[in-house]
Protein backbone atom coordinates (compact mmCIF):
# COMPACT_ATOMS: atom_id res chain seq x y z
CA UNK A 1 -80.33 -55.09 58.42
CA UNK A 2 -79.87 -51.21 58.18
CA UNK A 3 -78.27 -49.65 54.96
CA UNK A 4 -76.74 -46.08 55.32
CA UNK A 5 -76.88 -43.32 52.10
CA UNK A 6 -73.64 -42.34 51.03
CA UNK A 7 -74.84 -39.16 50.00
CA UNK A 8 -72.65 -37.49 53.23
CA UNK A 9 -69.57 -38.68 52.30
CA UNK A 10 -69.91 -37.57 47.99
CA UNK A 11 -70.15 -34.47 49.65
CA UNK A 12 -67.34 -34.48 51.60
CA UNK A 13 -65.02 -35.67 48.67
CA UNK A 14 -66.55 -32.81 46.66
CA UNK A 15 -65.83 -30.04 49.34
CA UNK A 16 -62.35 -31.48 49.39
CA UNK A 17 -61.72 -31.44 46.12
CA UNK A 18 -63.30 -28.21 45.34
CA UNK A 19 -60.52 -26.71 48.22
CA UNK A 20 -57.76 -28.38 46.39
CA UNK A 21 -58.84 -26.94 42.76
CA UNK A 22 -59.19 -23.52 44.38
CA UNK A 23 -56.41 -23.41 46.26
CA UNK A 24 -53.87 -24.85 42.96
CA UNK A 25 -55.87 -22.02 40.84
CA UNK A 26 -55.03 -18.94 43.34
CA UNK A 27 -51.69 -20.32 43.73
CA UNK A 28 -51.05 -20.44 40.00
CA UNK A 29 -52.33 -16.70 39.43
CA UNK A 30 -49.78 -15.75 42.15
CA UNK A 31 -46.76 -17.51 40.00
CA UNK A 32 -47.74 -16.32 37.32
CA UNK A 33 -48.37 -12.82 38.96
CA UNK A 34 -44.30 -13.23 40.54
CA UNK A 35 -43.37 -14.32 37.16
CA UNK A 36 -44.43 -11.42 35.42
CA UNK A 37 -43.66 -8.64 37.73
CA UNK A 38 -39.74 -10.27 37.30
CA UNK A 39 -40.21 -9.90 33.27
CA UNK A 40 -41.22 -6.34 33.39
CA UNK A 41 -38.70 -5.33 35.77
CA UNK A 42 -35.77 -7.66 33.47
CA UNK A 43 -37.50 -5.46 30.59
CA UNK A 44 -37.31 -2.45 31.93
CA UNK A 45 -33.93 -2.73 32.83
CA UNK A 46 -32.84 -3.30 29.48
CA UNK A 47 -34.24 -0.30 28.31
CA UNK A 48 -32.49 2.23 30.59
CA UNK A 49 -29.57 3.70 28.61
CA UNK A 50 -26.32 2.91 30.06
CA UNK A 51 -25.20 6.01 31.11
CA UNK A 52 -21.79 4.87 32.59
CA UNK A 53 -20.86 3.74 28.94
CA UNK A 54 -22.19 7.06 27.45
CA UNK A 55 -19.89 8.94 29.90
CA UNK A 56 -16.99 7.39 28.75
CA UNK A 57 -17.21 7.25 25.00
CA UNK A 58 -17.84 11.54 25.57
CA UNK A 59 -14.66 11.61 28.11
CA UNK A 60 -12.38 9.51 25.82
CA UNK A 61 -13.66 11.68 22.58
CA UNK A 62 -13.03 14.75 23.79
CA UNK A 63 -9.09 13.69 25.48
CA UNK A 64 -9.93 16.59 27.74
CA UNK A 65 -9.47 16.25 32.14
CA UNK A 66 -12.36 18.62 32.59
CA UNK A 67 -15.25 16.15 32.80
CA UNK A 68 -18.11 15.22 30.78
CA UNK A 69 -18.96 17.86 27.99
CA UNK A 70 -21.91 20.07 28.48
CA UNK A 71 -22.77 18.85 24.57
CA UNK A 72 -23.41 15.18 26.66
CA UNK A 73 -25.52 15.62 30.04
CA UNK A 74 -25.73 12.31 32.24
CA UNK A 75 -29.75 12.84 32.50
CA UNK A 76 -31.53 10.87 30.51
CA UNK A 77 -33.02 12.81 27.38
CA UNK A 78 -37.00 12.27 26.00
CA UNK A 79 -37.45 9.02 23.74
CA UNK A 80 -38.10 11.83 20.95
CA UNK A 81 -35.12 13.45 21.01
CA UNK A 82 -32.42 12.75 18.05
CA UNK A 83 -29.59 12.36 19.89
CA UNK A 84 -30.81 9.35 21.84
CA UNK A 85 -31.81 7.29 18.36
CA UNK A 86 -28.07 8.04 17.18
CA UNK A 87 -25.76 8.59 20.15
CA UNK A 88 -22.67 7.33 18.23
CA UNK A 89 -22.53 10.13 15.52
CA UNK A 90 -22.57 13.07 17.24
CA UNK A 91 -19.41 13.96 18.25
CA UNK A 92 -18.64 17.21 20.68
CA UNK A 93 -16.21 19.96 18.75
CA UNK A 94 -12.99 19.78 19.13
CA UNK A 95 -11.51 23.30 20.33
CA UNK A 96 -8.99 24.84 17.72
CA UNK A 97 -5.92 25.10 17.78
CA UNK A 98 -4.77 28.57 16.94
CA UNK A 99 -1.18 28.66 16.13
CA UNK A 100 -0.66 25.02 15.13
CA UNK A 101 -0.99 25.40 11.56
CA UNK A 102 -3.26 22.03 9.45
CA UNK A 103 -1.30 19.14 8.87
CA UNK A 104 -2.42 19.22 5.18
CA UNK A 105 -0.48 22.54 4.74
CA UNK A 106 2.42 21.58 6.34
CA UNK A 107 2.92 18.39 4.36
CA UNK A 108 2.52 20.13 1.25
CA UNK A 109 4.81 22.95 2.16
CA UNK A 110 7.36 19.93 3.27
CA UNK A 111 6.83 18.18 0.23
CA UNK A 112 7.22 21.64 -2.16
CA UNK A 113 10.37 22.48 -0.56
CA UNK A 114 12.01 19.00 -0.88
CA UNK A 115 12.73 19.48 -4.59
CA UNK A 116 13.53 22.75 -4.98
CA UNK A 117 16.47 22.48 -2.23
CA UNK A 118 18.18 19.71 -4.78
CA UNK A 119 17.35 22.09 -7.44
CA UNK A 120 19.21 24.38 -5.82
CA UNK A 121 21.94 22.57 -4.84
CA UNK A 122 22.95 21.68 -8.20
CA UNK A 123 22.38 25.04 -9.61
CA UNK A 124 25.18 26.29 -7.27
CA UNK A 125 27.17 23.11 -7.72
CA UNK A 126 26.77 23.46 -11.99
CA UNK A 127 27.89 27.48 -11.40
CA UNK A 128 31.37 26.40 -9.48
CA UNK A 129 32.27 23.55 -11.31
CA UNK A 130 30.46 22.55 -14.74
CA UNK A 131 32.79 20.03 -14.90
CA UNK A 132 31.35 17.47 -11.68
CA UNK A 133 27.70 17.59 -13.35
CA UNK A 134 29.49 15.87 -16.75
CA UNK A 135 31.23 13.44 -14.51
CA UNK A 136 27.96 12.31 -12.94
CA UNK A 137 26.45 11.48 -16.70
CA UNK A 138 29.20 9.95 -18.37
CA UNK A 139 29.38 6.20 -18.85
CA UNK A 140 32.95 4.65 -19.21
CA UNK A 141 32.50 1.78 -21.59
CA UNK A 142 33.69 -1.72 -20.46
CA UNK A 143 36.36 -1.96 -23.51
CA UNK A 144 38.86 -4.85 -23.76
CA UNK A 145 41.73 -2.93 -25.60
CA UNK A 146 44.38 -5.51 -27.23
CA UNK A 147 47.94 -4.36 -27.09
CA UNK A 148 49.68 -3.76 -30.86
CA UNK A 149 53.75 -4.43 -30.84
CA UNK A 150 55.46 -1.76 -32.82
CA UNK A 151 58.38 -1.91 -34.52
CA UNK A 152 61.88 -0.31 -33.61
CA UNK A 153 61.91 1.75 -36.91
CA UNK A 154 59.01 1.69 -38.76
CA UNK A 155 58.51 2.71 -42.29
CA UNK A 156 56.14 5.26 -43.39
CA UNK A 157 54.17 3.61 -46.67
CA UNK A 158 55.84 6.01 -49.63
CA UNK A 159 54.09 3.30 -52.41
CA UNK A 160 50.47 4.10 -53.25
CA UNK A 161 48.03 1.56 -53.47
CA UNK A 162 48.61 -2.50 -52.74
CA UNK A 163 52.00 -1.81 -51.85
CA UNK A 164 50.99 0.34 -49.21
CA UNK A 165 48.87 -1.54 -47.97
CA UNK A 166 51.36 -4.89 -47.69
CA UNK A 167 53.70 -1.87 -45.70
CA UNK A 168 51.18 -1.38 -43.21
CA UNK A 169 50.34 -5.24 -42.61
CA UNK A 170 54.13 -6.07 -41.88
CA UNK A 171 53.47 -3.87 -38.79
CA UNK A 172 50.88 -6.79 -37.58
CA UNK A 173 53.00 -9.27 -35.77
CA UNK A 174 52.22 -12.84 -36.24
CA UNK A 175 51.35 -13.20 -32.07
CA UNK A 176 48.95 -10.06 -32.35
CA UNK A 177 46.96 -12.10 -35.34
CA UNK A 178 46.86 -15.46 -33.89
CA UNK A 179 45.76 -13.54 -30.76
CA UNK A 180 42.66 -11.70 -32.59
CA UNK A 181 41.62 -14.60 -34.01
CA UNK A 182 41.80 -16.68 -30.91
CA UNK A 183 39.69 -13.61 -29.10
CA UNK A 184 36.88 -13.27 -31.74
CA UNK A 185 36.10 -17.16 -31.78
CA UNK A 186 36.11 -16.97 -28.35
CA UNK A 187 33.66 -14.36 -28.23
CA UNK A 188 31.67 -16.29 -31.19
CA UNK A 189 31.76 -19.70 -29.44
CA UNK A 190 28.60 -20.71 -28.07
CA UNK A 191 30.21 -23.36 -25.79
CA UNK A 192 27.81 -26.28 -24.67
CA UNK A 193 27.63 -26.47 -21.04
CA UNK A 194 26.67 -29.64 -20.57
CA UNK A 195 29.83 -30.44 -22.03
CA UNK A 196 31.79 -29.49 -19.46
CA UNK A 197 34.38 -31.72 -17.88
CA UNK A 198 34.50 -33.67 -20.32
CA UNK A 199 37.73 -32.45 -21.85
CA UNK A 200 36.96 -32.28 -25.17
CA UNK A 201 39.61 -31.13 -28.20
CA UNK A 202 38.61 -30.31 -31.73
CA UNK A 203 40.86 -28.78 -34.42
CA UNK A 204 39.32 -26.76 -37.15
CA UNK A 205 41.22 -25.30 -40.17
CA UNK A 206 40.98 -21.82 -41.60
CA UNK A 207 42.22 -20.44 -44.90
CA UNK A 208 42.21 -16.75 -44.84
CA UNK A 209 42.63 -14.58 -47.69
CA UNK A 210 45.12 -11.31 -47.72
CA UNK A 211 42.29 -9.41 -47.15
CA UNK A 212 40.97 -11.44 -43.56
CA UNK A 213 38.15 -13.36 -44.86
CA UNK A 214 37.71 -16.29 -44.14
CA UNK A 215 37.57 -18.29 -47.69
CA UNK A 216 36.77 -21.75 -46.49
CA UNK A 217 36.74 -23.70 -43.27
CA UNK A 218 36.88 -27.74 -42.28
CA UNK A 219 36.70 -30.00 -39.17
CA UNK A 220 40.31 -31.48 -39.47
CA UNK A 221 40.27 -33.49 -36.14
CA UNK A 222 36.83 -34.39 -34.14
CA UNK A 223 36.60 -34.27 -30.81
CA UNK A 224 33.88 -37.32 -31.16
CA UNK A 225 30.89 -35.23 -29.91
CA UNK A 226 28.82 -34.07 -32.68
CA UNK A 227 27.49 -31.46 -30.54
CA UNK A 228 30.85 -30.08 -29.81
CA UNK A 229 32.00 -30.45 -33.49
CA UNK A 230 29.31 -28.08 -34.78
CA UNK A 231 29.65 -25.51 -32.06
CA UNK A 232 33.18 -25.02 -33.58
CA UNK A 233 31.97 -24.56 -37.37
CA UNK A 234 29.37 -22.39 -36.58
CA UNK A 235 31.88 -20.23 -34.40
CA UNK A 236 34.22 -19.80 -37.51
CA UNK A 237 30.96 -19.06 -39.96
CA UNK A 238 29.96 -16.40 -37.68
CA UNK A 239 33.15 -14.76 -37.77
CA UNK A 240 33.34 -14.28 -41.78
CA UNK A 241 35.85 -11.49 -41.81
CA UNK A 242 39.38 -11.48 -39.11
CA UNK A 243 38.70 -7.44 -39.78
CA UNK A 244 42.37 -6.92 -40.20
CA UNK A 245 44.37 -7.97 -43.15
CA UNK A 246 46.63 -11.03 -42.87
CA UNK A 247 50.22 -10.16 -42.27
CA UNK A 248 52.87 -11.58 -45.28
CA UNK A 249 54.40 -13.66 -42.35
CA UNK A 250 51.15 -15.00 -41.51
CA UNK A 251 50.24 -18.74 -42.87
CA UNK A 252 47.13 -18.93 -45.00
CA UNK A 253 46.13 -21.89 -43.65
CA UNK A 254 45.79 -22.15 -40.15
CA UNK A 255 44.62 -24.19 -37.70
CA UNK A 256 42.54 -23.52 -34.41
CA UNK A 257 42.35 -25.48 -31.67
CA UNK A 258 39.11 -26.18 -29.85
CA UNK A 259 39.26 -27.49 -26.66
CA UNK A 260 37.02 -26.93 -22.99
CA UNK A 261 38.68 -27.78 -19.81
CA UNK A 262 37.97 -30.95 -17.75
């Protein structure tokens, strides 16, 4: 019985996988040799200036037909230079406009002669007419005038004193008092307006003295709304005074009538 070494075949299986390691390792270095050669060229790429871009931020800043400034060349510049680190603030110079005057002066000039030409205008206007600049200022007042009825003949007072006086009152008629009465509670009346629509009627009565005061005052019929009651009595304590003597044919006593429609 014969035994062969298997010393031939170990070194087979070495050689073989000795190839294979070698081969794998050269391959690798080329990968990674491909590998890096694209990363430099990817980097370098990014690094150019874009000089497409350039042009046309100097074209569109200078609104001119004539081409790229000479202030802007399309070459690229050394990695010293200042204009490179800070393309975007220098700006060519715009040529001058010689007989276009600033738009600061002309503004002011427009707004200097704005007010002067009113000035102006009513200076001449005030030298032809004084009388349209007073028309322009004055303020008619919103007056409710109440219309007097005067006698046929009347009677010039010839009696100093209280008799006088009683001569001017008979002037008054009864309809012109009732109606100044009726007007100043009116306008003293602070009517409750959540009252409204309800109808209400009061009746308050008045005893005024020959002189137009108002001696004393009393709710004679209630309208059944306390609220509306004493909106009634306070109108007649805020009036006090008629402000015009009470005519001889004039009632002392007198009644008003309270009432707010439905």
């Amino acid at each position: 019985m014969s035994l062969t070494s298997p010393a031939p075949k170990n070194k087979e299986l070495k050689g073989r996988n000795l190839f294979w390691t070698v081969f794998l390792l050269v391959l690798a270095v080329h990968f990674s040799l491909i590998l890096a050669f694209f990363v430099i060229h990817s980097l370098k790429k990014t690094n150019q200036p874009k000089i497409s871009y350039f042009n046309i931020e100097s074209s569109s800043l200078t609104h001119s037909t004539h081409g790229p400034s000479k202030d802007f060349p399309l070459t690229e510049k050394p990695k010293g230079s200042k204009n490179e680190e800070h393309p975007k603030h220098s700006s060519p110079s715009r040529p001058k406009d010689i007989h276009s005057p600033p738009l600061a002066e002309t503004a002011e000039k427009s707004i200097s002669n704005k007010p002067v030409t009113k000035k102006t205008a009513l200076q001449k206007e005030s030298r032809k007419d004084p009388s349209k600049l007073q028309k322009q200022h004055t303020v008619i007042p919103n007056l409710r005038e109440v219309s007097r009825t005067i006698p046929e003949n009347p009677q010039a007072p010839s009696v100093e004193g209280k008799e006088a006086r009683e001569a001017q009152n008979q002037g008054l008629s009864p309809s012109y008092y009732y109606a100044l009465i009726r007007e100043k509670l009116y306008s003293l009346w602070d009517q409750p307006v959540d009252l409204l629509g309800l109808g209400l009627l009061a009746v308050v009565e008045i005893t005024v003295d020959d002189d137009g005061g108002i001696a004393q005052y009393k709710l004679l019929q209630s309208s059944g709304n306390e609220k509306f009651d004493q909106s009634t009595l306070l109108a007649v304590e805020r009036l006090g005074n008629i402000g015009e003597r009470r005519p001889s044919d004039v009632p002392k006593v007198i009644t008003v009538k309270f009432q707010m429609e439905k």
